[in-house]
C-alpha atoms as a PDB file:
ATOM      1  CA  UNK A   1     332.784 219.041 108.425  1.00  0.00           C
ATOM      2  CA  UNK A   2     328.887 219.317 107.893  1.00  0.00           C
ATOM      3  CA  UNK A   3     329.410 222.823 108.767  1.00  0.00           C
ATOM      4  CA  UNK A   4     332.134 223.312 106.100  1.00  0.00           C
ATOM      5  CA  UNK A   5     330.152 221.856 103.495  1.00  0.00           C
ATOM      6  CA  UNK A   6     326.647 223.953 104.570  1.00  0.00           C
ATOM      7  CA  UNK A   7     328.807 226.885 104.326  1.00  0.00           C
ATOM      8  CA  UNK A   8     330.271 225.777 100.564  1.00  0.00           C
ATOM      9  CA  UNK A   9     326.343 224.755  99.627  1.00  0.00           C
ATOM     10  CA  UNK A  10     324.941 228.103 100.033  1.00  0.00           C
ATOM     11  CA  UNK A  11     327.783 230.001  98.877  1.00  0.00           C
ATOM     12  CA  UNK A  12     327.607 228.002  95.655  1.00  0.00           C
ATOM     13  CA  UNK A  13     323.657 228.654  96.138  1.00  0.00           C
ATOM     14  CA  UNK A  14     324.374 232.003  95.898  1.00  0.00           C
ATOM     15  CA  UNK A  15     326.721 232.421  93.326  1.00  0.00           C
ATOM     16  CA  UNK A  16     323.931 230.037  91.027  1.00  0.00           C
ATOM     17  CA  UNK A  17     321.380 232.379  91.784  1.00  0.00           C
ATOM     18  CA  UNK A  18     323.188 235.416  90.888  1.00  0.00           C
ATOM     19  CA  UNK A  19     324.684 234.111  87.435  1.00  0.00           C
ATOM     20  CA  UNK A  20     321.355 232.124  86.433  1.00  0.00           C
ATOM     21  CA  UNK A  21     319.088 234.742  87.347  1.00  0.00           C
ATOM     22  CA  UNK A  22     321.050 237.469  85.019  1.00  0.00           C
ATOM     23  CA  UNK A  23     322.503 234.835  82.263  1.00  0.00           C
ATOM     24  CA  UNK A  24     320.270 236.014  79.298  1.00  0.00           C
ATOM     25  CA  UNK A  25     320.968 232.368  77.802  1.00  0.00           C
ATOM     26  CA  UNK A  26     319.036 230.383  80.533  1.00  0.00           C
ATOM     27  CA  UNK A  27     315.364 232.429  80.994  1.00  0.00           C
ATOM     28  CA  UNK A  28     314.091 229.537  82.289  1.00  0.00           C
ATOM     29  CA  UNK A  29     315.533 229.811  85.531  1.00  0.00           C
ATOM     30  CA  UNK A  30     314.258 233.411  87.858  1.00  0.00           C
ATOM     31  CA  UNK A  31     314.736 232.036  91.463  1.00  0.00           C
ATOM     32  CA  UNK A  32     311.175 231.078  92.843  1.00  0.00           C
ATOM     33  CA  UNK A  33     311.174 229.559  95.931  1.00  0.00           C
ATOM     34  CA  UNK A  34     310.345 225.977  94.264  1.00  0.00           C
ATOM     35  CA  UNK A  35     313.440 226.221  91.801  1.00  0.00           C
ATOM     36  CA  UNK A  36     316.098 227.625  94.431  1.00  0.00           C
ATOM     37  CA  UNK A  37     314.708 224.158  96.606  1.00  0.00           C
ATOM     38  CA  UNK A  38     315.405 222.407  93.748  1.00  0.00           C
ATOM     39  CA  UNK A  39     319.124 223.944  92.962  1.00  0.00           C
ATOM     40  CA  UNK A  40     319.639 223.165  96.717  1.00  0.00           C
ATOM     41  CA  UNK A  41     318.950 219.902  96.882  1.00  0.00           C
ATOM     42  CA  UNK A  42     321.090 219.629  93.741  1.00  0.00           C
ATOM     43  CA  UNK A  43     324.400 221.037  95.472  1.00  0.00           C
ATOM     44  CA  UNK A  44     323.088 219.238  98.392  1.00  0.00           C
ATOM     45  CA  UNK A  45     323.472 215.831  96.560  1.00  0.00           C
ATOM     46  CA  UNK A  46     326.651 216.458  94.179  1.00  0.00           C
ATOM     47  CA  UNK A  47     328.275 218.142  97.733  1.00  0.00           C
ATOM     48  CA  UNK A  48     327.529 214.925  99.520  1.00  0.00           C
ATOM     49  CA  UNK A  49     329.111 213.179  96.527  1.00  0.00           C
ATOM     50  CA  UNK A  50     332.088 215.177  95.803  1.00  0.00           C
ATOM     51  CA  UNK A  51     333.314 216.559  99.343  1.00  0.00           C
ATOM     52  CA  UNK A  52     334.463 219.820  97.706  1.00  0.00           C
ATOM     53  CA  UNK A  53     337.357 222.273  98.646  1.00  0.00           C
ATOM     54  CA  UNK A  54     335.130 225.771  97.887  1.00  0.00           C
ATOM     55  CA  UNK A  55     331.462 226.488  96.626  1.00  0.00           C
ATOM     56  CA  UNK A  56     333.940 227.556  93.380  1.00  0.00           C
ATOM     57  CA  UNK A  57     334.750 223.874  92.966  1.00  0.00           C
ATOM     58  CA  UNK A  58     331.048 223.116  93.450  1.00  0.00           C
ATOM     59  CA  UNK A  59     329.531 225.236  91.279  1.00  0.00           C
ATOM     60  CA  UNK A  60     332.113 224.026  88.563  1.00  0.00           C
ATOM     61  CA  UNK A  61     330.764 220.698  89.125  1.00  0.00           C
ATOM     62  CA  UNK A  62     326.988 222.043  88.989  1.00  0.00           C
ATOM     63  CA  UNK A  63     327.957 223.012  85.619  1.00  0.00           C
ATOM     64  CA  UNK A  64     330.088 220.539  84.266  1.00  0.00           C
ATOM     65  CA  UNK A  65     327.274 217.854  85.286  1.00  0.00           C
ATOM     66  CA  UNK A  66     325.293 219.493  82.472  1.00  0.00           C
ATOM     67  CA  UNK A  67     321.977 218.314  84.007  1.00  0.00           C
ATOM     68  CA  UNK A  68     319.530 220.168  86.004  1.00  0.00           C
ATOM     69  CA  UNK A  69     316.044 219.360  87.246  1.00  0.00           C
ATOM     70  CA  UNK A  70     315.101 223.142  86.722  1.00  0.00           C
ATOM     71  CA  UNK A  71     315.354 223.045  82.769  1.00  0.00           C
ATOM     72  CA  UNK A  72     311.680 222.537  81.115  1.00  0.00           C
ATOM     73  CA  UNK A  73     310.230 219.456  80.373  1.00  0.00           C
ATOM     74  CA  UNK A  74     310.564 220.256  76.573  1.00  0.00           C
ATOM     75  CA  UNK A  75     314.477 221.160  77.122  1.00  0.00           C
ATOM     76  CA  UNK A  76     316.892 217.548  76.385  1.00  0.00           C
ATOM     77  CA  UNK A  77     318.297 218.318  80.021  1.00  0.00           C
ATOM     78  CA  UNK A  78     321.703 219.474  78.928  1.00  0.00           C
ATOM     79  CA  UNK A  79     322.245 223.098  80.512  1.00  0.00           C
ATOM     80  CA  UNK A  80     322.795 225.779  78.117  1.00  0.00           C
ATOM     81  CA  UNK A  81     325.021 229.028  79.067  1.00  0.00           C
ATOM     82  CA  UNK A  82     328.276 230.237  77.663  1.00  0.00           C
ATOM     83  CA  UNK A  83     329.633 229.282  81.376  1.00  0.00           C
ATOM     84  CA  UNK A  84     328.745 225.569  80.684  1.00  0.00           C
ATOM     85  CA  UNK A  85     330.053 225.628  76.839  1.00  0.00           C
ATOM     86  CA  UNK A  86     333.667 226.796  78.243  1.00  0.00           C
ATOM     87  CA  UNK A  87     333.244 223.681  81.103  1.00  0.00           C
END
């Protein structure tokens, strides 16, 4: 099982990294090493927490959550995208 769900973190790693990096509505986020360590150990936790079926179900959860540790201090925390406004 820790196999399945290293295999559904990175996907989901992936897929983050490819819709944050071009979403025009969250410039804060551009993939440095630091921030893709932190939006690991994010899917990392809520994986641990949720046991999910795909990285799809994860990454809906990443963005339902709302909260991310890679927003700016000066941000209130709550994620903003058009992905997350649909969720």
């Amino acid at each position: 099982m820790k196999s399945e769900l290293a295999d559904c973190v990175l996907e989901g790693l992936l897929q983050l990294h490819e819709e944050l990096s071009v979403d025009p509505e969250a410039p804060w986020y551009v993939g440095t090493p630091d921030q893709t360590e932190v939006l690991h150990n994010e899917l990392w936790s809520l994986a641990a927490e949720l046991r999910p079926s795909s990285s799809g179900v994860l990454v809906d959860a990443w963005y339902k959550g709302g909260r991310s540790s890679l927003l700016p201090v000066a941000c209130t925390g709550e994620l903003v995208s058009s992905r997350h406004a649909l969720a």
